[in-house]
Protein backbone atom coordinates (compact mmCIF):
# COMPACT_ATOMS: atom_id res chain seq x y z
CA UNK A 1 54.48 32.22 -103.80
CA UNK A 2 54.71 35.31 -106.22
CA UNK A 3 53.09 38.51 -105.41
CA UNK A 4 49.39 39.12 -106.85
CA UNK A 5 49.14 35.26 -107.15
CA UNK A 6 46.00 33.45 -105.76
CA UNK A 7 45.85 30.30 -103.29
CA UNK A 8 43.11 28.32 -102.34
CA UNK A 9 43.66 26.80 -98.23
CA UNK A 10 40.52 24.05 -98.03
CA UNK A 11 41.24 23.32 -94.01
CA UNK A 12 38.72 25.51 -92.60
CA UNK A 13 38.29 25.25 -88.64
CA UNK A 14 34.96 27.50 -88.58
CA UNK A 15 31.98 29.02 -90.58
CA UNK A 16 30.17 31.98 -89.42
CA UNK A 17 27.73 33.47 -91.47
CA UNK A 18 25.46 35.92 -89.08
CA UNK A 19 23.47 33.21 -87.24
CA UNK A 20 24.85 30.49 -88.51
CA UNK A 21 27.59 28.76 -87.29
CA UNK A 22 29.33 25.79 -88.46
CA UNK A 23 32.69 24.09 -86.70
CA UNK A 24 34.82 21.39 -87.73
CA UNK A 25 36.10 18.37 -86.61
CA UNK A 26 38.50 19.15 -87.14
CA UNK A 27 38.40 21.00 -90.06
CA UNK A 28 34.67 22.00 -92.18
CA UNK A 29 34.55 19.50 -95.42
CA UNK A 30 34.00 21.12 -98.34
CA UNK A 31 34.64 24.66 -96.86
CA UNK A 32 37.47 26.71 -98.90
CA UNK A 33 39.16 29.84 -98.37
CA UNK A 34 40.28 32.37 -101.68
CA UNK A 35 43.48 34.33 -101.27
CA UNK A 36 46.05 36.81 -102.92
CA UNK A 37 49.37 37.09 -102.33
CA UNK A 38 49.65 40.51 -100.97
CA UNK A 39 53.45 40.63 -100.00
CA UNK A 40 56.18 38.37 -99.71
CA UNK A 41 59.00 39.13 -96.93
CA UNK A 42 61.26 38.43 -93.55
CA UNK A 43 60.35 39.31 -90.37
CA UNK A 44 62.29 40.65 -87.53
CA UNK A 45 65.63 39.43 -86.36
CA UNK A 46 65.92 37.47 -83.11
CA UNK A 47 69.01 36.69 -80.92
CA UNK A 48 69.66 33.08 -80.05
CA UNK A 49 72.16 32.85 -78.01
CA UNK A 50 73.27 29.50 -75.95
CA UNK A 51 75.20 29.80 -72.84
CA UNK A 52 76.73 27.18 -69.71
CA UNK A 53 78.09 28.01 -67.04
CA UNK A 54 81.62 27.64 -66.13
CA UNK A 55 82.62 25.80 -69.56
CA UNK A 56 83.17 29.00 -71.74
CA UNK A 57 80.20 27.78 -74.08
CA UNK A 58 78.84 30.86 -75.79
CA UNK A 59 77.15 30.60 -78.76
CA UNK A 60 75.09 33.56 -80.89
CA UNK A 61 73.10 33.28 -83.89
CA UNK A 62 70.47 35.05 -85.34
CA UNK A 63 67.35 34.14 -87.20
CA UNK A 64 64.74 35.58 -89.65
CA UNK A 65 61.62 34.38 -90.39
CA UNK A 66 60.48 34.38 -94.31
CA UNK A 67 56.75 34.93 -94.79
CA UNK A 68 54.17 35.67 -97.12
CA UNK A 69 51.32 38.16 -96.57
CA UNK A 70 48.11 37.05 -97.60
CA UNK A 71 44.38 38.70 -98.28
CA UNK A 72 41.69 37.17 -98.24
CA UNK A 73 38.78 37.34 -101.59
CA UNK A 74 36.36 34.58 -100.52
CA UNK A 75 35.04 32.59 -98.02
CA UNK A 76 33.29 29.70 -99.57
CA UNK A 77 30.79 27.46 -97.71
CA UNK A 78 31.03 23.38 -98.16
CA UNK A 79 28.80 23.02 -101.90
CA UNK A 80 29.41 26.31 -103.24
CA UNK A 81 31.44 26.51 -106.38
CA UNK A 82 34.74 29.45 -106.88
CA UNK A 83 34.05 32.06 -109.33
CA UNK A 84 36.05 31.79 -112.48
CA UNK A 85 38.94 34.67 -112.70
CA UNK A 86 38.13 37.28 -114.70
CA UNK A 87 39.59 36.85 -118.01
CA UNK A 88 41.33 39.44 -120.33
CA UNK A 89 39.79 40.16 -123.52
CA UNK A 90 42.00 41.51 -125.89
CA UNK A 91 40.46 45.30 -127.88
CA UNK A 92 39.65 44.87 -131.46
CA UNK A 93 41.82 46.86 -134.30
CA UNK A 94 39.58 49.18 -135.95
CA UNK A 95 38.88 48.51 -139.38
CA UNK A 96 40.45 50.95 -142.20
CA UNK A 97 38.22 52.14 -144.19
CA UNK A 98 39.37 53.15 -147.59
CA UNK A 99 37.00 55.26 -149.96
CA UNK A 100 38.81 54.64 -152.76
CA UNK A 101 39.64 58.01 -153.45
């Protein structure tokens, strides 16, 4: 996923909204979660190494996970409807006025 891009995850395991609280089975129908793409990246290196005894079997490898760093916009509740994106409105040339002198 690109950086700045929006996702929408609809398997919600739990609502909480002060009193209220609503859990799935397993997941909340309806519910949705709004997110942006914060940061794409890899995480730290780990060793695997394999090893048995007294066959001189040694093997290393390493391994990085990719992952994408998310932020979440909205939590919507089963019903409610996603606000549109904000769209960009082009500015208006100003007219020329010519006096005609």
């Amino acid at each position: 996923m690109a950086e700045g891009g929006t996702i929408e995850l609809d398997k919600v395991l739990l609502l909480a909204d002060g009193e209220n609280i609503t859990v799935g089975k397993p997941v909340v129908d309806g519910a949705r979660v709004l997110a942006t793409a914060r940061e794409n990246g890899r995480g730290k290196k780990i060793i695997v190494f394999k090893f048995k005894a007294k066959t001189r079997y040694r093997r290393k490898n390493g391994h990085r996970q990719s992952f994408t760093r998310l932020s979440i916009d909205k939590i919507l509740p089963p019903g409610a409807e996603a606000p549109k994106p904000a769209r960009k409105t082009r500015r208006k040339k100003k007219e020329e006025s010519t006096d005609g002198a």
